[in-house]
Protein backbone atom coordinates (compact mmCIF):
# COMPACT_ATOMS: atom_id res chain seq x y z
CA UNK A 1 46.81 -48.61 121.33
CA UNK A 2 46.63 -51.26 124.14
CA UNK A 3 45.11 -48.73 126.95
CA UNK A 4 42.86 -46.55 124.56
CA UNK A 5 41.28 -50.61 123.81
CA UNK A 6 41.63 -51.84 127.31
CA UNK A 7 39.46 -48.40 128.44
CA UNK A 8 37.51 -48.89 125.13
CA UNK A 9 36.19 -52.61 126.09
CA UNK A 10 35.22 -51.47 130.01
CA UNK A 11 33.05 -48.30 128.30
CA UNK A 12 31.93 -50.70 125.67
CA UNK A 13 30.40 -53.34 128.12
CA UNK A 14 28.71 -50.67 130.67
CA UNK A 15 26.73 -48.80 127.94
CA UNK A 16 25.98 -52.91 126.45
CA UNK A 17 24.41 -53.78 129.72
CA UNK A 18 23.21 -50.78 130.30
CA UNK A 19 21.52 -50.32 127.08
CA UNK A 20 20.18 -53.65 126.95
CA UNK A 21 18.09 -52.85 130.26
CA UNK A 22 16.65 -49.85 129.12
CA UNK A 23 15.20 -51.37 126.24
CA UNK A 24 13.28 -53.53 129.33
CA UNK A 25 10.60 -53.11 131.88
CA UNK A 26 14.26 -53.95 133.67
CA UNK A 27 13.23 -55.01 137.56
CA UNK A 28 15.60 -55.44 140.44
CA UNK A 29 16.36 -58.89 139.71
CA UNK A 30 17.33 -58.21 135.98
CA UNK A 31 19.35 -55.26 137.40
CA UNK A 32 20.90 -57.37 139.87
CA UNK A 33 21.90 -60.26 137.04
CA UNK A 34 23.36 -58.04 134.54
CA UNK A 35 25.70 -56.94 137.65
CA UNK A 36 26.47 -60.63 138.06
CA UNK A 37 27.46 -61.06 134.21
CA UNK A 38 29.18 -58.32 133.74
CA UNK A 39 32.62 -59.73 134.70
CA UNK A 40 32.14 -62.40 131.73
CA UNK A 41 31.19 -59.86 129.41
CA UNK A 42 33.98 -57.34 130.45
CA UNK A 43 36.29 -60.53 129.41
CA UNK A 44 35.01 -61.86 126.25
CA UNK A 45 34.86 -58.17 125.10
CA UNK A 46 38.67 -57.29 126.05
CA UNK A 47 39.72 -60.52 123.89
CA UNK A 48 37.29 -58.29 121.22
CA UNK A 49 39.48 -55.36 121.38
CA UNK A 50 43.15 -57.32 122.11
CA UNK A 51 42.00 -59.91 119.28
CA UNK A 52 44.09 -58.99 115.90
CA UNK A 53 45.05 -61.90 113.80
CA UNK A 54 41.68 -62.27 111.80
CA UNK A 55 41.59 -58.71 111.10
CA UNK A 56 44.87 -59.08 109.89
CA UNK A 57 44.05 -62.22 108.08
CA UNK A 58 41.28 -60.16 106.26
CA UNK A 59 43.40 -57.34 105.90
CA UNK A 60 41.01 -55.02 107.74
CA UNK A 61 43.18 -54.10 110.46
CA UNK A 62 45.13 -50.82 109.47
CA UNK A 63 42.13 -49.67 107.84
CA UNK A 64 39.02 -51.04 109.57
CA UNK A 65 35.76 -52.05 107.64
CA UNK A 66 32.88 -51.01 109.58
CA UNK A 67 30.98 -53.89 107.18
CA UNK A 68 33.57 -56.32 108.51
CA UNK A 69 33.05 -55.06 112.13
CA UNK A 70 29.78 -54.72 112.52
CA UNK A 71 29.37 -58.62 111.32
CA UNK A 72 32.48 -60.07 113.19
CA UNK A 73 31.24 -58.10 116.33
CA UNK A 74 28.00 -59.53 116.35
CA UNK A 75 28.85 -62.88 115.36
CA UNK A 76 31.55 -63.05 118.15
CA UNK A 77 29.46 -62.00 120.75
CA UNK A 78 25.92 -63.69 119.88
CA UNK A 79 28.50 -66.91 120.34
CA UNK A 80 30.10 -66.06 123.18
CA UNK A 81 26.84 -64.69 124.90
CA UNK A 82 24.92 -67.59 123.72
CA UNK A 83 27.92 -69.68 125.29
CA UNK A 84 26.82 -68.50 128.82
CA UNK A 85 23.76 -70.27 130.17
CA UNK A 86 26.35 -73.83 128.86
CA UNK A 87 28.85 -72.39 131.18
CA UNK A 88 26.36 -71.80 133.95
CA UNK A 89 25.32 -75.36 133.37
CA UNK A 90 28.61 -76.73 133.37
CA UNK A 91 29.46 -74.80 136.55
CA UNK A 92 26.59 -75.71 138.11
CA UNK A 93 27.13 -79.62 138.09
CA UNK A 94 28.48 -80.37 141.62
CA UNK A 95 25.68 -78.08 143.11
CA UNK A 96 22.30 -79.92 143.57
CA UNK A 97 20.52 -76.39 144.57
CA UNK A 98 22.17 -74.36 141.65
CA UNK A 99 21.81 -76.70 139.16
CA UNK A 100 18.25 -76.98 139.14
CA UNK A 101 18.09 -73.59 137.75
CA UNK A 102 19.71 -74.26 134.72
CA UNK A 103 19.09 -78.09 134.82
CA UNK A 104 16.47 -77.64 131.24
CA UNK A 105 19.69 -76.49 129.30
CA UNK A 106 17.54 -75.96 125.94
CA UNK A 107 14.72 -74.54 128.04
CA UNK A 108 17.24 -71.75 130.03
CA UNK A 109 18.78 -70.60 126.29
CA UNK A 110 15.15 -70.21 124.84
CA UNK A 111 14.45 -67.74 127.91
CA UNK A 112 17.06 -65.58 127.54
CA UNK A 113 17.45 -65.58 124.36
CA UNK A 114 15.81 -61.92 123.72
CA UNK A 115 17.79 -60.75 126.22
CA UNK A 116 21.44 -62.39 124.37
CA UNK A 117 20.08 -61.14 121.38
CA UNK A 118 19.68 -57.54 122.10
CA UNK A 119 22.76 -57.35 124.53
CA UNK A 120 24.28 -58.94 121.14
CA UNK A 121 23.39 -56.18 119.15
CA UNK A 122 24.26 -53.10 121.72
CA UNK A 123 28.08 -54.53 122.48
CA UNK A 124 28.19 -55.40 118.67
CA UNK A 125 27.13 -51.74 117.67
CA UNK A 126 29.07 -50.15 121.02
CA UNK A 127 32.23 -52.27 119.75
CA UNK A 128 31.98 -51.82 115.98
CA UNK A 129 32.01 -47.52 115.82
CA UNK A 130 34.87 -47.75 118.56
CA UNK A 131 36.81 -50.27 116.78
CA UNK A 132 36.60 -48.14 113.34
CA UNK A 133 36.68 -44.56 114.63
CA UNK A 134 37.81 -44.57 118.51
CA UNK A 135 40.97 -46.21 118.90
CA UNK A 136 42.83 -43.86 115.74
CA UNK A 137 43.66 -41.50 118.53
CA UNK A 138 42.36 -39.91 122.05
CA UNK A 139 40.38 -37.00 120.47
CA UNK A 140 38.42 -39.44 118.30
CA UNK A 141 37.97 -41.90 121.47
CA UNK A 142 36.59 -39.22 123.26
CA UNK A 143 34.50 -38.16 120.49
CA UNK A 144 33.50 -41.67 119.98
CA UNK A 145 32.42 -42.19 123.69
CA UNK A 146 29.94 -39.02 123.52
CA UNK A 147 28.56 -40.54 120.87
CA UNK A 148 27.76 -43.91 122.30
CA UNK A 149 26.75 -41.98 125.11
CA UNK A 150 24.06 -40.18 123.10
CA UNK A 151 23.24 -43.30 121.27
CA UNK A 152 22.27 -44.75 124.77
CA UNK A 153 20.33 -41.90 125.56
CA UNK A 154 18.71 -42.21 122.21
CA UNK A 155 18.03 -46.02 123.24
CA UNK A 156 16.73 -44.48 126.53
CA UNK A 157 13.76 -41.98 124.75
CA UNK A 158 12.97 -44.58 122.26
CA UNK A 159 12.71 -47.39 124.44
CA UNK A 160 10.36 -45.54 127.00
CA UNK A 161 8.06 -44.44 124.36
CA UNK A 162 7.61 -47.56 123.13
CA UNK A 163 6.79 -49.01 126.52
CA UNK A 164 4.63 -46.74 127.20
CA UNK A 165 3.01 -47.30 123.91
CA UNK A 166 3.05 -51.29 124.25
CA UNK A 167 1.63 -50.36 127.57
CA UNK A 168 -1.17 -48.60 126.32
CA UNK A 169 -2.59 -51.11 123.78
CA UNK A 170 -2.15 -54.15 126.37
CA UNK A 171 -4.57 -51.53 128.55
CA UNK A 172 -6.57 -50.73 125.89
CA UNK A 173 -7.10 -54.71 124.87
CA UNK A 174 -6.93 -55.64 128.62
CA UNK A 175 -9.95 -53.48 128.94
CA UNK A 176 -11.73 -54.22 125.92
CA UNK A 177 -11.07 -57.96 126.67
CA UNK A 178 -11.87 -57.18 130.53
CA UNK A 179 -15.37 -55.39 129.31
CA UNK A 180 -16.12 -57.78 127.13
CA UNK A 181 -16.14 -60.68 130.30
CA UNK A 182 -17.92 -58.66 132.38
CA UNK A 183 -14.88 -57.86 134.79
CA UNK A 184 -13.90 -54.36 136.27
CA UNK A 185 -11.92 -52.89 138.75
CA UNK A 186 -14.25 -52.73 142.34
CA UNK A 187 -14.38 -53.39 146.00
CA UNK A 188 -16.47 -54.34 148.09
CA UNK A 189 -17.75 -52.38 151.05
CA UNK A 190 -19.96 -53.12 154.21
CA UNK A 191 -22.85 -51.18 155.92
CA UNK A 192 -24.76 -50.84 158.73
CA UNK A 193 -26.87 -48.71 160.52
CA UNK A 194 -25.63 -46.27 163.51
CA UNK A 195 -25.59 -48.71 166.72
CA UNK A 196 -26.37 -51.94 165.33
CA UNK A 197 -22.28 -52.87 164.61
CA UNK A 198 -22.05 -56.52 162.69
CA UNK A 199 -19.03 -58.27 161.89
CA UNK A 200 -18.66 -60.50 158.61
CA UNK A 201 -18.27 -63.95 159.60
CA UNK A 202 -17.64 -65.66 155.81
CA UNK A 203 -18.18 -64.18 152.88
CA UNK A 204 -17.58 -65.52 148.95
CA UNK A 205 -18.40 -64.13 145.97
CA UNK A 206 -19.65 -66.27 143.33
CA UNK A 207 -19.09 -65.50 139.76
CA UNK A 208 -20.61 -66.65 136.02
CA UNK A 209 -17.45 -67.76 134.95
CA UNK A 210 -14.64 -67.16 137.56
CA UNK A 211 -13.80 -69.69 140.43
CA UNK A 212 -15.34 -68.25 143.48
CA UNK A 213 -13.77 -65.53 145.54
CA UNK A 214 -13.25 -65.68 149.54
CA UNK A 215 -13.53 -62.14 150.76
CA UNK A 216 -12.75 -60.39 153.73
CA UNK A 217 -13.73 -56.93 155.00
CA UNK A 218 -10.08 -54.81 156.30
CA UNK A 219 -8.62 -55.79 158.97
CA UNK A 220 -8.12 -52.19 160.20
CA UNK A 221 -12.00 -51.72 160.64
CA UNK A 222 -13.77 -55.43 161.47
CA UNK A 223 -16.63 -52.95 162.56
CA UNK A 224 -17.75 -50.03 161.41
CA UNK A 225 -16.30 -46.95 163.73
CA UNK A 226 -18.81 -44.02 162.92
CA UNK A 227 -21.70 -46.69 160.51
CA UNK A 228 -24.29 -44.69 159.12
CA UNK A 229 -26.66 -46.60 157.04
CA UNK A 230 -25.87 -46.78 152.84
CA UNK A 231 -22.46 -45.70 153.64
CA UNK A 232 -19.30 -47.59 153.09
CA UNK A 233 -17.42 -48.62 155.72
CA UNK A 234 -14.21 -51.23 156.07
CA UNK A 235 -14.05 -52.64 152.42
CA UNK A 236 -12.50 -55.55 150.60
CA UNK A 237 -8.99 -55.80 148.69
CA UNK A 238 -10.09 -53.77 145.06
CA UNK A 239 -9.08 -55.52 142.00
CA UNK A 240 -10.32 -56.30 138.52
CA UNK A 241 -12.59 -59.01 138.75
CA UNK A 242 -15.93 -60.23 137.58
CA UNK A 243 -19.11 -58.66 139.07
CA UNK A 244 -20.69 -61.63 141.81
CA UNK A 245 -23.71 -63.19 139.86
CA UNK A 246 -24.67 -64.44 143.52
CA UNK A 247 -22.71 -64.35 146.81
CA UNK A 248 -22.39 -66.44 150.06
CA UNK A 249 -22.26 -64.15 153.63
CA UNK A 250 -22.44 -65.30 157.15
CA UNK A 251 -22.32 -62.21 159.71
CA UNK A 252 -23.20 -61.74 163.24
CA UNK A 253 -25.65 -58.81 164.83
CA UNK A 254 -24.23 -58.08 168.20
CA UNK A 255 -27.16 -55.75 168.97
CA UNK A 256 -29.46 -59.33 168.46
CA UNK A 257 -26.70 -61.39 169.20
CA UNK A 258 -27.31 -63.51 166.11
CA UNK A 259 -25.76 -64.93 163.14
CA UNK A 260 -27.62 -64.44 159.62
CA UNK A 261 -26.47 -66.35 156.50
CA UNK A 262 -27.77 -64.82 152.64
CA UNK A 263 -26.66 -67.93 150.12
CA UNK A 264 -28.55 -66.75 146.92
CA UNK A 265 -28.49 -64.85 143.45
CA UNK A 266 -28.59 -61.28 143.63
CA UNK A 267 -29.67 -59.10 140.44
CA UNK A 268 -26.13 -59.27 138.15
CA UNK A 269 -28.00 -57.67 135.35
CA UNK A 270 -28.45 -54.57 137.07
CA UNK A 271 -24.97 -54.37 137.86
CA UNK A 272 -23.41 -55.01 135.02
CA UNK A 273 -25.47 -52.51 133.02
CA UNK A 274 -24.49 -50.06 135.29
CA UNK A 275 -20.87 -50.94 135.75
CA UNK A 276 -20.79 -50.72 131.76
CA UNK A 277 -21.56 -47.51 131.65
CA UNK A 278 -19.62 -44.55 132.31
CA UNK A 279 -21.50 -41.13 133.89
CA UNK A 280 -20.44 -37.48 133.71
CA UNK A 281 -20.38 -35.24 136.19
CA UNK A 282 -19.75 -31.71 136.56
CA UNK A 283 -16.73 -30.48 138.34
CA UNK A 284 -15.87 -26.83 139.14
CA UNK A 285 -14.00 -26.63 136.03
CA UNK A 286 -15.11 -29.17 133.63
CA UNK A 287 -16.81 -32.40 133.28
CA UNK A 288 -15.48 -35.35 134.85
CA UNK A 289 -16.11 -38.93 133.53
CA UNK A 290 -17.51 -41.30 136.69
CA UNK A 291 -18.01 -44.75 136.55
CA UNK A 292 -19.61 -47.43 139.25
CA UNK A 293 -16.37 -49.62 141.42
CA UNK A 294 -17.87 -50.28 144.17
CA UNK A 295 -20.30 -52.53 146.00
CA UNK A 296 -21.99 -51.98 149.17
CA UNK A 297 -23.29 -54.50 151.47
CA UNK A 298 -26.03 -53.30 153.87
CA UNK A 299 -26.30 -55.41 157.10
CA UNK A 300 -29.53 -54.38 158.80
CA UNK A 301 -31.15 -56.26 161.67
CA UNK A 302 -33.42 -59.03 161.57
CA UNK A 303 -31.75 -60.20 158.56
CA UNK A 304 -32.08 -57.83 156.09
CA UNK A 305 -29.48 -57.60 153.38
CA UNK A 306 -29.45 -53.89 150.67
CA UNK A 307 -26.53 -54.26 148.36
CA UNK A 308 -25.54 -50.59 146.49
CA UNK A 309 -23.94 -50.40 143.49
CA UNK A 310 -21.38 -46.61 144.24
CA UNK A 311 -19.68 -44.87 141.57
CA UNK A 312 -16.62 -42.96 141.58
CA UNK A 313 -18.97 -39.66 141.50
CA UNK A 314 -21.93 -38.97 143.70
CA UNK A 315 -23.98 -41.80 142.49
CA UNK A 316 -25.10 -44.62 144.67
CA UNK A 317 -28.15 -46.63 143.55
CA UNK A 318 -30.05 -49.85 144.93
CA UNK A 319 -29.16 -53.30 143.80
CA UNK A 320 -31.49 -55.21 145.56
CA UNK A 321 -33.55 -55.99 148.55
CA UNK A 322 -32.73 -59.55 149.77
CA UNK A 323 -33.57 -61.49 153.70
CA UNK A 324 -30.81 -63.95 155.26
CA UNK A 325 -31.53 -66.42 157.48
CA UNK A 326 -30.97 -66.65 161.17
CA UNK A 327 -28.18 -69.60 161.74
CA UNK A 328 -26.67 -71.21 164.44
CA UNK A 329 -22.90 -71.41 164.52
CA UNK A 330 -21.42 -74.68 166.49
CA UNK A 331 -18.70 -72.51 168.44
CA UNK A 332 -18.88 -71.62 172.10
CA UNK A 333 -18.03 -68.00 173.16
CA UNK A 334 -14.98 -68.13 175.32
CA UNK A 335 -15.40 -67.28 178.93
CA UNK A 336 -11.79 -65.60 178.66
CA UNK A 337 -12.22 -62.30 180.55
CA UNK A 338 -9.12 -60.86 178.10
CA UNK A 339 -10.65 -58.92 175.37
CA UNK A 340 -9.60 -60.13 172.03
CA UNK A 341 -10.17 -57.85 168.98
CA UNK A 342 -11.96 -58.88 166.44
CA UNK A 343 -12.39 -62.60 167.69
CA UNK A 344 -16.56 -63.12 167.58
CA UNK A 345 -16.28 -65.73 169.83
CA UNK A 346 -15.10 -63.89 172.78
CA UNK A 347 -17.31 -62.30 175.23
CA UNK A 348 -15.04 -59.42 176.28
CA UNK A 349 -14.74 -58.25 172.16
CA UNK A 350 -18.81 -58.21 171.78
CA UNK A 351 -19.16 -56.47 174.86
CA UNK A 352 -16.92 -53.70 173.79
CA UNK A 353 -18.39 -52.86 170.54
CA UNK A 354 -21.69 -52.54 172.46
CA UNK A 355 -20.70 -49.89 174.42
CA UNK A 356 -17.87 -48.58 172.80
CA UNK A 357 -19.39 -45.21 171.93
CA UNK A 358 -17.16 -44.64 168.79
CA UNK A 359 -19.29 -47.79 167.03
CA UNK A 360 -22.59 -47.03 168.94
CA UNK A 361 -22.59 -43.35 170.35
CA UNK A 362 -23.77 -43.08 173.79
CA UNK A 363 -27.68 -41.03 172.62
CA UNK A 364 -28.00 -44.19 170.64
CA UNK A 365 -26.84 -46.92 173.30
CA UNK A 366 -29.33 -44.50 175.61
CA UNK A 367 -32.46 -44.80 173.42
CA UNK A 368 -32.06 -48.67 172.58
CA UNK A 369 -32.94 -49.08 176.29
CA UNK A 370 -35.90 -47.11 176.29
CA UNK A 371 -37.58 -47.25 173.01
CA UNK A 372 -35.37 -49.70 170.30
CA UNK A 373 -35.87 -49.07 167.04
CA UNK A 374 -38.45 -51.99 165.03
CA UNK A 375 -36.92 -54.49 162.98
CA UNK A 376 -39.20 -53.60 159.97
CA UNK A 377 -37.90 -49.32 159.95
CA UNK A 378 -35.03 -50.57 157.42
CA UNK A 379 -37.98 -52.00 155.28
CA UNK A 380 -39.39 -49.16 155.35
CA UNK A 381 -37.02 -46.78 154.80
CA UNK A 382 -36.49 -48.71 151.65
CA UNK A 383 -40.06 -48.19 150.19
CA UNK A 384 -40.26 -47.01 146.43
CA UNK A 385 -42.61 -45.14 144.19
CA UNK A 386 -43.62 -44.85 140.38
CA UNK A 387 -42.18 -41.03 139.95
CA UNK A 388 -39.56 -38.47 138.41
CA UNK A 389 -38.49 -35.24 138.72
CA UNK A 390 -39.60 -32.00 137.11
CA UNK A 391 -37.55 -28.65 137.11
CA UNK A 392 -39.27 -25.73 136.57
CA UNK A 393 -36.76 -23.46 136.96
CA UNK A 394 -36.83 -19.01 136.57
CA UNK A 395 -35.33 -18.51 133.16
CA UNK A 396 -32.27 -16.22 134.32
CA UNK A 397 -30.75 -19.72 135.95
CA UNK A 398 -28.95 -21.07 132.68
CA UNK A 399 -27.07 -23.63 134.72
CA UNK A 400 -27.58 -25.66 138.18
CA UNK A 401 -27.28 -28.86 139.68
CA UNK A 402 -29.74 -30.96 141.54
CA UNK A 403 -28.30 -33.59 144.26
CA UNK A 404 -30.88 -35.56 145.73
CA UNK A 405 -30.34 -38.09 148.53
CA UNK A 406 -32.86 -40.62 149.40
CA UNK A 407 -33.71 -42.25 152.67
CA UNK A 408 -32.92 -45.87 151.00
CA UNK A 409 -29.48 -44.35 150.49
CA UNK A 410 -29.34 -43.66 146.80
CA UNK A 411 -27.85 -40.63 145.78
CA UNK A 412 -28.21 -38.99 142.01
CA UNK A 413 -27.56 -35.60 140.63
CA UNK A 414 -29.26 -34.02 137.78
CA UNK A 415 -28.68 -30.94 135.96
CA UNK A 416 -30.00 -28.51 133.31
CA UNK A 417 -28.65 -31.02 130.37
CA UNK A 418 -31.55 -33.87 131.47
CA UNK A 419 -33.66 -34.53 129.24
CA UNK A 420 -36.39 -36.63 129.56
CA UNK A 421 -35.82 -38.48 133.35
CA UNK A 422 -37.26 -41.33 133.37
CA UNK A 423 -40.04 -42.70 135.10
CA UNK A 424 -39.39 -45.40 137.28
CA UNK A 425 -39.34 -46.51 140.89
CA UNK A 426 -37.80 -44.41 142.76
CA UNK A 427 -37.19 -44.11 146.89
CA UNK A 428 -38.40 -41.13 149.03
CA UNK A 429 -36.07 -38.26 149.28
CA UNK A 430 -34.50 -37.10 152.25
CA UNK A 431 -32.31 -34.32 150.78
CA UNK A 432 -32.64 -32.56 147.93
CA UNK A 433 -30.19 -29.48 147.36
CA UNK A 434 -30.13 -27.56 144.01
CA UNK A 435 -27.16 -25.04 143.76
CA UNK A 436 -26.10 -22.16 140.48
CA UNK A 437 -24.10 -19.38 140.39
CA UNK A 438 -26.56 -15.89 139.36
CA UNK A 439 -25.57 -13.16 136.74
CA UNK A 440 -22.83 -11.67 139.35
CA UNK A 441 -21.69 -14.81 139.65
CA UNK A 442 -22.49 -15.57 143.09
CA UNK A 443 -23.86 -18.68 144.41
CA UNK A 444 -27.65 -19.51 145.31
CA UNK A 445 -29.21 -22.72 146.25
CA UNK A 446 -32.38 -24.14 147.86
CA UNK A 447 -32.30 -26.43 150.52
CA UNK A 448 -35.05 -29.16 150.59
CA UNK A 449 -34.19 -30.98 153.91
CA UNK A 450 -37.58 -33.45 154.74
CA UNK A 451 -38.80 -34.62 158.04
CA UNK A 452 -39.01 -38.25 157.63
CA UNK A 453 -42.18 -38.84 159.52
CA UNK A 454 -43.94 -36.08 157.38
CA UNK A 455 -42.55 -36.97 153.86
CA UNK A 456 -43.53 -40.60 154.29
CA UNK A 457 -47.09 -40.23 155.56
CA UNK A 458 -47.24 -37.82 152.34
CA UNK A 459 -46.02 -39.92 149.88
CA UNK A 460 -47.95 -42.89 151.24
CA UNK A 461 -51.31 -40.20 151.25
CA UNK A 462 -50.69 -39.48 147.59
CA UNK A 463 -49.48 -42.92 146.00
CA UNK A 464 -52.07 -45.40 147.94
CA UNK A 465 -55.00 -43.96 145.99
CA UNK A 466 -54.12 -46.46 143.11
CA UNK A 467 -52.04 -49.41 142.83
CA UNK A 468 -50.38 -47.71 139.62
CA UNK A 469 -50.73 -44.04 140.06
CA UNK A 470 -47.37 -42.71 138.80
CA UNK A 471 -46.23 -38.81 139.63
CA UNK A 472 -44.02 -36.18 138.99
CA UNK A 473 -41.90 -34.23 141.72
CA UNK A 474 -42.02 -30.83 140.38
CA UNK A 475 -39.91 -28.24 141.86
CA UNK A 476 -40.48 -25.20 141.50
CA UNK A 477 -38.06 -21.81 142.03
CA UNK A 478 -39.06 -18.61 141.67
CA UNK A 479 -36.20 -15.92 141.72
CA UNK A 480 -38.59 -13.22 141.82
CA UNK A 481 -40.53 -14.16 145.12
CA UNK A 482 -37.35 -16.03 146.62
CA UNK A 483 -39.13 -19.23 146.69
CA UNK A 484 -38.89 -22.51 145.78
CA UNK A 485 -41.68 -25.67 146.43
CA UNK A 486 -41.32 -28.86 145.73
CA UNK A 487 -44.95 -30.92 144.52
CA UNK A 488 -46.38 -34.07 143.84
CA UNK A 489 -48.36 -33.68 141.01
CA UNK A 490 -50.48 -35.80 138.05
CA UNK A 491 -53.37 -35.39 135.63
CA UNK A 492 -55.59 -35.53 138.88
CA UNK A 493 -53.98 -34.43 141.68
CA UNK A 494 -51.20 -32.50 143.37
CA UNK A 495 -49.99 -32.58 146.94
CA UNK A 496 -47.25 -29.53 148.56
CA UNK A 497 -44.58 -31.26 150.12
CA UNK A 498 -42.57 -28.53 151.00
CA UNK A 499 -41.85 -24.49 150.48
CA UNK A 500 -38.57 -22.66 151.19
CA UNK A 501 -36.81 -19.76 150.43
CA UNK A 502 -33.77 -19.33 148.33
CA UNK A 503 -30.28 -18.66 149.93
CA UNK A 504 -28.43 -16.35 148.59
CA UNK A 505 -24.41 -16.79 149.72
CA UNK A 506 -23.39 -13.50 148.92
CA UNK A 507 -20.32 -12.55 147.20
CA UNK A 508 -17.58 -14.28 146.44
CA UNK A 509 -18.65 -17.24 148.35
């Protein structure tokens, strides 16, 4: 009787503890804790077992009452686990370090007092069926182990589903809660155009509500290796926040050798509407749901600031427009001949990103010298007209898709299922690429690829006849001739932009 309760109290108090943490999100330190405890517990529940004379005062001790045990059991140790954090406090008294940490006495017992009551409850339950049914003889303790095993695993299922159910609904309000104060999960990314590098200086995000945010671009990438304009390069930390109602950046050009500073409101309306909204688009095997977590920061020279709101998908679309101003900053460039990355202040750093041809390739650093590029292209490139698309497409195509790319760096993709595009301002495309699959199944496209000199001029040719002419860009493909055009056309006029020919892939491609 004494070793079957002696090896009865050391399985009782490893499947307590151990139950008790998998009822919690248990971490390292909880892990580590229970360890700490579990001499005291191994004790207090020994006495349980070796512990007789009120059982036999009660007359419940050659025939157990699993009434009588189950309320003695938890009694006994919701005292003697309750007795704990006193003892710690006690203990604790010579100890000026230690004692701090259980110093609020009252405080100490309220925070652990889930964690007593369910570790209560487990050696209670754990104690009670061994107590009744174990210790009558080695079979039944055996029995009686697998038991409390499977009750742990039991614990185990139970307890996981329910996080992950608790988990779900705190996500679920979290996001409602999160949507409803205009916060989402984004980063923020910079740009810049192929061989004019900048480096971020300051930046802060100011929000409608929020205290403001000091960013930083990564460390890894201070300046863009490989920048190509609308594209995001080094980024910020992402993390649910609000979206920036206005925003405060210093950066400096080292092509112009300058620092700009933009300290204004930028349009939050536009981003929030389209960070609200989730997009679908279509995958090789079904639709995906997209949504907008990112927003880019276009540094161009003279000044001029594009901020991109980019989606999880293909869609990138234009913010805003906005100028800084050129600033002075009171710090003199170090004549240390040492290169130091990333430091703006040192001569030997900016001289390195100017002719370090990963961040400005050598045909760029080569034309700079003879014919730079004019401060007002990035203006231009971000010029916008009243127009939509139009797809008039051969009636054997049941399905494509429609990617355009525009020179102002938006990107948008539109398929068989839109309805009704919109008309609105729109930039001048640079790419447009239409793909489907034919009836065997293999894949077709048509490749509208524009020379920017020659799309601009016609765009300009067809829209400057009146201040609010609007258009529709209606392209055209013809399976039957192998040709598709793409048009400018309205009630009055219509002007070819471009013809090609259909590709076909071939099979299997």
């Amino acid at each position: 009787m004494v070793l079957k309760a002696t090896i009865s109290a050391f399985v009782v108090t490893l499947l307590g503890l151990l139950a008790m943490l998998l009822t919690q999100d248990a971490d390292m330190n909880l892990v580590y804790g229970a360890f700490c405890v579990s001499p005291y517990f191994l004790v207090i529940t020994l006495i349980y077992f070796h512990f007789n004379k009120l059982r036999k005062r009660f007359d419940v001790f050659d025939q157990p009452s699993i009434v009588f045990e189950g309320i003695y059991s938890f009694l006994y140790y919701f005292i003697f686990s309750t007795l704990l954090p006193v003892l710690l406090f006690v203990s604790t008294l010579g100890d000026e370090y230690e004692h701090k940490i259980y110093a609020d006495l009252g405080g100490v017992i309220s925070e652990m007092f889930p964690l007593i009551l369910i570790l209560s409850i487990f050696l209670s339950l754990f104690s009670s069926i061994m107590f009744v049914w174990g210790l009558r003889s080695w079979t039944a303790l055996i029995l009686t182990f697998l038991g409390n095993i499977l009750i742990s695993v039991l614990v185990s299922i139970f307890s996981t589903v329910g996080r992950e159910v608790r988990e779900a609904e705190r996500e679920r309000r979290d996001q409602a809660d999160n949507l409803k104060e205009g916060r989402f999960e984004w980063a923020g990314a910079m740009s810049s155009p192929a061989g004019y590098p900048v480096q971020l200086y300051k930046g802060t995000f100011i929000f409608p509500k929020d205290e403001d945010y000091e960013f930083t671009f990564s460390e890894g990438n201070t300046v863009n290796y490989h920048g190509k304009w609308g594209e995001a390069g080094a980024e910020t930390y992402k993390r649910m926040m609000s979206l920036p109602k206005a925003i405060d950046v210093t950066w400096y050009s080292f092509s112009e050798n300058a620092f700009y500073r933009f300290h204004d409101a930028i349009d939050y309306n536009k981003l929030l509407t389209l960070f609200k909204q989730p997009y679908v688009e279509r995958r090789a095997t079904s639709d995906v749901e997209e949504h907008y977590n990112k927003i880019i920061f276009g540094f161009a020279p003279a000044g001029g600031l594009v901020i991109w709101a980019g989606g999880s998908g293909y869609r990138q679309v234009e913010i805003g427009q906005y100028q800084a101003k050129k600033i002075d900053i009171d710090q003199k460039v170090s004549d240390n001949k040492e290169m130091v990355y990333g430091d703006l202040f040192n001569q030997e750093w900016r001289n390195k990103v100017l002719t370090d041809t990963m961040i400005v390739p050598l045909a760029i650093q080569m034309a700079k010298k003879n014919q730079p590029v004019p401060d007002d292209y990035w203006n231009k490139l971000g010029v916008a007209y009243t127009w939509n698309p139009k797809f008039v497409i051969a009636p054997e195509i049941k399905t494509y898709d429609a990617i355009f790319r525009y020179f102002n760096a938006e990107r948008f993709v539109f398929d068989e299922r839109t309805q009704n595009i919109t008309v609105e301002k729109r930039g001048i495309p640079q790419h447009i690429y239409i793909k489907w699959y034919d009836k065997n199944q293999n894949r077709c496209a048509v490749n509208f690829e524009f020379d920017e000199t020659d799309i601009f001029k016609k765009f300009k040719a067809f829209f400057d006849r009146d201040k609010n002419i609007k258009a529709e860009m209606e392209i055209t493909i013809d399976t039957q001739n192998g040709r598709a055009t793409a048009q400018l056309k309205n009630a009055e006029h219509q002007l070819l932009l471009m013809e090609t020919k259909i590709i076909a892939y071939g099979e299997k491609f």
